[in-house]
C-alpha atoms as a PDB file:
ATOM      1  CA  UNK A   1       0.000   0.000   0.000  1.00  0.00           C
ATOM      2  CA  UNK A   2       1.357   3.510  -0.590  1.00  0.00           C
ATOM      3  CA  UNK A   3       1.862   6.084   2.180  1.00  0.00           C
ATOM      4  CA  UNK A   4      -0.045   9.157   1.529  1.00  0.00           C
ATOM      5  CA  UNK A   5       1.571  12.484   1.922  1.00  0.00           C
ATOM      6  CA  UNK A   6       0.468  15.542   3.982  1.00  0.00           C
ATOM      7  CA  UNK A   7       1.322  18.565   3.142  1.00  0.00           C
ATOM      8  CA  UNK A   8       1.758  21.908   5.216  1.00  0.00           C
ATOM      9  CA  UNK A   9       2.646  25.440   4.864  1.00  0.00           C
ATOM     10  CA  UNK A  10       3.153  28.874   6.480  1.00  0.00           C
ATOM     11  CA  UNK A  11       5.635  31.909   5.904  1.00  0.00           C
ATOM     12  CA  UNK A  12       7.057  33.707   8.549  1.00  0.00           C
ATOM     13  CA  UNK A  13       8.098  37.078   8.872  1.00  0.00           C
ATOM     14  CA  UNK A  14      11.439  36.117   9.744  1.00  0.00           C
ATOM     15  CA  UNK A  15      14.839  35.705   8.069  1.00  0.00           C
ATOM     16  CA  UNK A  16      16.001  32.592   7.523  1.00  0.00           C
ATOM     17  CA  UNK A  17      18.777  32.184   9.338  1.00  0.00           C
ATOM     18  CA  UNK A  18      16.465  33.067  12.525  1.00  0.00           C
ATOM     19  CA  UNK A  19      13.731  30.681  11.588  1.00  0.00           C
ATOM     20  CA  UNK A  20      16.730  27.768  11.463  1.00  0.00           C
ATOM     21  CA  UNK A  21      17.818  28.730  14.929  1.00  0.00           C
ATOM     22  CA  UNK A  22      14.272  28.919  16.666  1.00  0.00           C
ATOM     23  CA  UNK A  23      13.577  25.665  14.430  1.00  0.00           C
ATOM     24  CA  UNK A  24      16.384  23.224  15.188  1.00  0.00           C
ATOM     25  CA  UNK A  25      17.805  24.853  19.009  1.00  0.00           C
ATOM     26  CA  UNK A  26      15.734  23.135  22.067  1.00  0.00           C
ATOM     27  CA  UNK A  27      15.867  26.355  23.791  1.00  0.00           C
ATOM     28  CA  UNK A  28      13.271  27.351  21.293  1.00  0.00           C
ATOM     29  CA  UNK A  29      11.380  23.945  20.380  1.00  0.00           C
ATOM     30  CA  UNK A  30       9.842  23.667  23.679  1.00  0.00           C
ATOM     31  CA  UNK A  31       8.337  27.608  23.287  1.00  0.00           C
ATOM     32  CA  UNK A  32       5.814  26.125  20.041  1.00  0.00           C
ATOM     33  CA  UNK A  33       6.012  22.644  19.502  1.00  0.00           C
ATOM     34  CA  UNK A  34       2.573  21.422  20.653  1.00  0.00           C
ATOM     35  CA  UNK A  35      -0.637  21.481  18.813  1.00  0.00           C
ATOM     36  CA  UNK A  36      -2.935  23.370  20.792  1.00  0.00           C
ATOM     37  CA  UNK A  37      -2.624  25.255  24.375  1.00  0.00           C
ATOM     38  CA  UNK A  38      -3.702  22.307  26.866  1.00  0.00           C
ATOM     39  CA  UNK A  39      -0.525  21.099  25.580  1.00  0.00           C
ATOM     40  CA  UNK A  40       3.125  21.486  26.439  1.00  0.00           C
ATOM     41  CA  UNK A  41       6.650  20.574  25.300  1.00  0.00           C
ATOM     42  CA  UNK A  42       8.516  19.877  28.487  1.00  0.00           C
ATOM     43  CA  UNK A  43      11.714  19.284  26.936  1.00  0.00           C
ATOM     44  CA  UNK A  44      13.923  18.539  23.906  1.00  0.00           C
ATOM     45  CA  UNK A  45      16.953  17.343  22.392  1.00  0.00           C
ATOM     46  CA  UNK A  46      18.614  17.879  19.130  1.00  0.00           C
ATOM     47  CA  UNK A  47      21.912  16.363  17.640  1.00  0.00           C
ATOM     48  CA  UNK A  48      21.508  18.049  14.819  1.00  0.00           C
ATOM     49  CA  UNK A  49      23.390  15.912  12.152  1.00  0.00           C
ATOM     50  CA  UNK A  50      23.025  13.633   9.343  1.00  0.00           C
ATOM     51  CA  UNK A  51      22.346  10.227  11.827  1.00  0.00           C
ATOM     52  CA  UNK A  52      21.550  12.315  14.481  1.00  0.00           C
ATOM     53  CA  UNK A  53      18.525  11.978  16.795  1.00  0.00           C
ATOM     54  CA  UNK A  54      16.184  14.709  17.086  1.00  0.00           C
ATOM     55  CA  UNK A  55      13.374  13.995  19.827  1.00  0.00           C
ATOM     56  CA  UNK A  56      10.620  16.012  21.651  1.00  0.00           C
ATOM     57  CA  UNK A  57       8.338  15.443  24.652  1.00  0.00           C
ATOM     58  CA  UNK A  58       4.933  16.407  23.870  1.00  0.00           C
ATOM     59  CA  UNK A  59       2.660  16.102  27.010  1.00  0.00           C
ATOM     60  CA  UNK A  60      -0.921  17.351  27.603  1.00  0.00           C
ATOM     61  CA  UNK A  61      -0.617  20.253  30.737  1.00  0.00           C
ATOM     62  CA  UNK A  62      -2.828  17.879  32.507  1.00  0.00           C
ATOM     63  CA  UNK A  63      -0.948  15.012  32.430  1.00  0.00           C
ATOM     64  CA  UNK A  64      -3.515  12.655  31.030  1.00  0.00           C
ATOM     65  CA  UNK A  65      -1.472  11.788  28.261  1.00  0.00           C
ATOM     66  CA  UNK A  66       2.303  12.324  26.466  1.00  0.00           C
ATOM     67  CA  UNK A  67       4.552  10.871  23.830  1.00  0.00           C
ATOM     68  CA  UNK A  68       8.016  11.180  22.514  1.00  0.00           C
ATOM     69  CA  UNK A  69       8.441  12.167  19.058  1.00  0.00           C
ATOM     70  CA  UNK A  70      11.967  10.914  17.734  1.00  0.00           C
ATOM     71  CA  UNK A  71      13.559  10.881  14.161  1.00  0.00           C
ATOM     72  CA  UNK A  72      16.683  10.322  12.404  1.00  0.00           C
ATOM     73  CA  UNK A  73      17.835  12.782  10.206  1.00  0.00           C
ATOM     74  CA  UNK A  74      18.552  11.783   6.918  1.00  0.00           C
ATOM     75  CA  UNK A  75      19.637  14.713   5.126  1.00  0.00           C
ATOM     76  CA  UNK A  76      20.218  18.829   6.366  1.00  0.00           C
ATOM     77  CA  UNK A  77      21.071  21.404   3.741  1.00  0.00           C
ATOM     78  CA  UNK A  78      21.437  24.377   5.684  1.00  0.00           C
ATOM     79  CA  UNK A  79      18.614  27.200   5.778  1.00  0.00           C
ATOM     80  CA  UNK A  80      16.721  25.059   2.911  1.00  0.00           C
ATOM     81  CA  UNK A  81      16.118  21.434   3.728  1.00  0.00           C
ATOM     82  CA  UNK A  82      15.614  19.439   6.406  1.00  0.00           C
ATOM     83  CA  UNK A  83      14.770  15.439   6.258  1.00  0.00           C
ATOM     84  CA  UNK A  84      14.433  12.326   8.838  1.00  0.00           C
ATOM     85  CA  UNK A  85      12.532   9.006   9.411  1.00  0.00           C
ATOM     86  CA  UNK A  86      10.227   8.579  12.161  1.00  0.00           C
ATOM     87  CA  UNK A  87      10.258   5.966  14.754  1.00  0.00           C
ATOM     88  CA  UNK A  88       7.793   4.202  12.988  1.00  0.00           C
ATOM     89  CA  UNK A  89       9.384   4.567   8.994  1.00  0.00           C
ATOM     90  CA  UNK A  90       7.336   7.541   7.983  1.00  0.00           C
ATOM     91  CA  UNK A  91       9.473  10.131   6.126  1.00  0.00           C
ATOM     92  CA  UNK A  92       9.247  14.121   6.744  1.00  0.00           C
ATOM     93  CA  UNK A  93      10.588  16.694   4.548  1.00  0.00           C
ATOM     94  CA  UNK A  94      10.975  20.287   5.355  1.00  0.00           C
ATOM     95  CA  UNK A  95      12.094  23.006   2.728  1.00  0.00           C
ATOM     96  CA  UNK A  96      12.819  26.765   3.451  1.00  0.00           C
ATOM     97  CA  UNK A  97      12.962  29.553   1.661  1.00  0.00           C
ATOM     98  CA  UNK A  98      13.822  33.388   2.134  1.00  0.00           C
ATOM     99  CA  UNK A  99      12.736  35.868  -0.334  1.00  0.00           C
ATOM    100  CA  UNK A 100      12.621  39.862   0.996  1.00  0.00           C
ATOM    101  CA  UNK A 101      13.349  38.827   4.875  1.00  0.00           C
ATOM    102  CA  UNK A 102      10.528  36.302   5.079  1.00  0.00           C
ATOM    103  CA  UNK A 103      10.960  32.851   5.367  1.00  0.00           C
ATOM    104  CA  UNK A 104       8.114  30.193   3.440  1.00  0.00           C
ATOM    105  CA  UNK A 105       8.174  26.805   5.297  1.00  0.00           C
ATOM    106  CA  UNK A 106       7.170  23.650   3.748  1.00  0.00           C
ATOM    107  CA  UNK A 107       6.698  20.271   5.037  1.00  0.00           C
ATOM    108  CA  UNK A 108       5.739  16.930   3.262  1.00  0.00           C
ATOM    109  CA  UNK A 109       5.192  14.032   5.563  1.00  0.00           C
ATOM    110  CA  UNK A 110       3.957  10.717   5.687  1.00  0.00           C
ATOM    111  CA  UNK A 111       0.509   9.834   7.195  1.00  0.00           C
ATOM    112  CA  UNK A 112       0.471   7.325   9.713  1.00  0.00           C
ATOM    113  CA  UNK A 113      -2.557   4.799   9.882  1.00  0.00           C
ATOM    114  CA  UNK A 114      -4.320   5.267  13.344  1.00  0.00           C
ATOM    115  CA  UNK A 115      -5.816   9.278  12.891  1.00  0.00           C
ATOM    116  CA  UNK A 116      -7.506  10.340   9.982  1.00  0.00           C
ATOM    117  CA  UNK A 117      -5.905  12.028   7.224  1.00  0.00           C
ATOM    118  CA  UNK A 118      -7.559  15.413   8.263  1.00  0.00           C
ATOM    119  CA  UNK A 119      -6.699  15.676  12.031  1.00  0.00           C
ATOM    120  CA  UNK A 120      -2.887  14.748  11.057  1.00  0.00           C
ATOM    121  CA  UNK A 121      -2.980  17.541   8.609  1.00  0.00           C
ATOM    122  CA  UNK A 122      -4.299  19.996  11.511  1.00  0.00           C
ATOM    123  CA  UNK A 123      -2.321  18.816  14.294  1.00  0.00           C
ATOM    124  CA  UNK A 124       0.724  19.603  12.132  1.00  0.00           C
ATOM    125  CA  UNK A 125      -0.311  22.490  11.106  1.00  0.00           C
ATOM    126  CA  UNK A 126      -1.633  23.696  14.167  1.00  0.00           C
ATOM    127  CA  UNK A 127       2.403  23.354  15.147  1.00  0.00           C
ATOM    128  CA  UNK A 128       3.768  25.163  12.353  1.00  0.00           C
ATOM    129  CA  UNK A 129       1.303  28.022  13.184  1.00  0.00           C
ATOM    130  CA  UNK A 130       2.736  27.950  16.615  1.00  0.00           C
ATOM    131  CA  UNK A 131       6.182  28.325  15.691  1.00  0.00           C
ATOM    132  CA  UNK A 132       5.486  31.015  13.203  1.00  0.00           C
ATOM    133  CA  UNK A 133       3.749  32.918  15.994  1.00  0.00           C
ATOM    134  CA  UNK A 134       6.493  32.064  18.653  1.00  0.00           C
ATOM    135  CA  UNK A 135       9.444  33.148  15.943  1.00  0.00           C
ATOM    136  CA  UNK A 136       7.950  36.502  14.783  1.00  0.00           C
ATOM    137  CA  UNK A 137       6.954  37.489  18.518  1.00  0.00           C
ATOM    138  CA  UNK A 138      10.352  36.498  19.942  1.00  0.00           C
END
């Protein structure tokens, strides 16, 4: 069966070599990576190399539930592409690109099988919208 891609978008108002740094530095990834605000990333860690592991606690503020997301990275082209595998095999690609001091964002990922296609798509993109408000307002 073939994996169906999800795609997701935003540009922030942001050069890109800021966007990289608020992107990839855990100082920054726990200050927007969660989905919604009853959420929380407690922590994160970043070797931030081609076989390095990237991987994020993502908790609900309640403490009902919590997960850690951790990839591989499989390719980094600085301030334009980043790439890694998933625990579970699913591939994510992220592009970037400046033009006039903002910065588009682009990710491609694989769907997983247990949510539908529709609340993936949002929960990503609820993140993405996150970090575009976090980087512009910081």
């Amino acid at each position: 069966m073939k994996q169906e891609r999800i795609n997701i978008s935003a540009e922030i108002i942001a050069p890109a070599d800021k966007v990289w740094e608020y992107w990839t530095n855990p100082k920054h990834i726990v200050g927007w990576n969660f989905a919604s605000d009853d959420w929380c990333c407690p922590w994160a860690t970043n070797d931030f190399k081609v076989g390095g592991k990237y991987v994020a606690r993502m908790e609900a503020k309640d403490g009902s539930f919590g997960f850690d997301f951790a990839v591989i990275y499989d390719e980094i082209i600085e301030h334009q592409k980043i790439a890694y595998t998933m625990e579970d095999g699913r591939v994510a690609i992220t592009e970037f690109e400046e033009t006039d001091g903002k910065t588009s964002i682009k990710t491609m990922f694989d769907a997983e099988n247990e949510n539908s296609i529709e609340l993936q798509k949002q929960g990503w993109q609820s993140i993405l919208n996150n970090f575009k408000t976090y980087t512009e307002n910081n």
